[in-house]
Protein backbone atom coordinates (compact mmCIF):
# COMPACT_ATOMS: atom_id res chain seq x y z
CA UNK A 1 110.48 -32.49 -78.78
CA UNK A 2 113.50 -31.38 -80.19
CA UNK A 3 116.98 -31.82 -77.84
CA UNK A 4 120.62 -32.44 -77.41
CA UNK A 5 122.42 -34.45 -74.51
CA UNK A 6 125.73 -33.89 -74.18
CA UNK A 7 125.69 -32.04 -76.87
CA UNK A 8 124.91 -34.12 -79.56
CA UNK A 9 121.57 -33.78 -81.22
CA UNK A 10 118.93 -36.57 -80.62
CA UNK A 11 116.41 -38.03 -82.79
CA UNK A 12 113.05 -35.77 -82.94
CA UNK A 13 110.42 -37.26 -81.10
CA UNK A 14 107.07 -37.56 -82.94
CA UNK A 15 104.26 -35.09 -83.79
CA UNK A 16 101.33 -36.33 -82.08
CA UNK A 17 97.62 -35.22 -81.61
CA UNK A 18 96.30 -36.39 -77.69
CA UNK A 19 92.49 -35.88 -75.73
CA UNK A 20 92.58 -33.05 -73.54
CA UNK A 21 93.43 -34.57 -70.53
CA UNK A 22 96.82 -36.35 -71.68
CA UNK A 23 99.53 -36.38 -69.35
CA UNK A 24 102.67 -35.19 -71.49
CA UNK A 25 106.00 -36.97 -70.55
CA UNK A 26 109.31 -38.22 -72.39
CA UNK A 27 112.65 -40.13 -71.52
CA UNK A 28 116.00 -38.78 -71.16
CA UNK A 29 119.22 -40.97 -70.89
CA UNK A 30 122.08 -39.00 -70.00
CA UNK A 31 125.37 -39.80 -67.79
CA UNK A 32 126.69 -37.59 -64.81
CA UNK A 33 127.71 -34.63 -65.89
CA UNK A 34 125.66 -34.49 -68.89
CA UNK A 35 123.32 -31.34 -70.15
CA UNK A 36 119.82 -32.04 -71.63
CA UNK A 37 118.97 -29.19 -73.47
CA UNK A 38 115.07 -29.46 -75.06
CA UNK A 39 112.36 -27.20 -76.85
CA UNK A 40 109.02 -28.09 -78.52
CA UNK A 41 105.86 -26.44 -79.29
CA UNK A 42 102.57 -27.40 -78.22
CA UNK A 43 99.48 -25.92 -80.43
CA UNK A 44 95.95 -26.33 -79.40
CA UNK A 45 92.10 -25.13 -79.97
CA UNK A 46 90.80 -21.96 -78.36
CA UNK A 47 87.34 -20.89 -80.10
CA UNK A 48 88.34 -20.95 -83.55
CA UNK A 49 91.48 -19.54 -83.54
CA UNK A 50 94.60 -22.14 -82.28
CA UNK A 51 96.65 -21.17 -79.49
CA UNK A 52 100.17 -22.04 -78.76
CA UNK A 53 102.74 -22.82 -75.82
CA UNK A 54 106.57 -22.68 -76.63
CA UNK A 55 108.77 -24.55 -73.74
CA UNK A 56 112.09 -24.67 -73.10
CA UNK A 57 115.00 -25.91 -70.81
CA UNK A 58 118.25 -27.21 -70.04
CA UNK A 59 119.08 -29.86 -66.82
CA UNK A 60 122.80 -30.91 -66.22
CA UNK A 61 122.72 -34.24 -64.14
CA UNK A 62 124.99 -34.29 -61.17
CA UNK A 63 125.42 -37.77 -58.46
């Protein structure tokens, strides 16, 4: 996962390979009034060709 909170790049988090049935999840910290802005790819098997999901987003936290 690739992202930037308040606009400052964060460290990449790491290339993993998981089961099928893994839950993905991740950890934010971010002040009010901060913007989370993330992207990452996630590849996978479908027959023998690999398929691929591209997500994106951005979340401003508010109190």
């Amino acid at each position: 996962m690739d992202s930037t909170v308040a606009g400052k790049r964060q460290g990449r988090q790491a290339d993993h390979k998981v089961d099928k049935n893994y839950h993905f999840h991740g950890t934010f910290t971010a002040k009010d009034n901060h913007t989370i802005q993330y992207s990452d790819k996630f590849s996978f098997p479908v027959g023998l060709d690999i398929g691929t999901i591209k997500i994106a987003g951005k979340v401003k936290f508010t109190s």
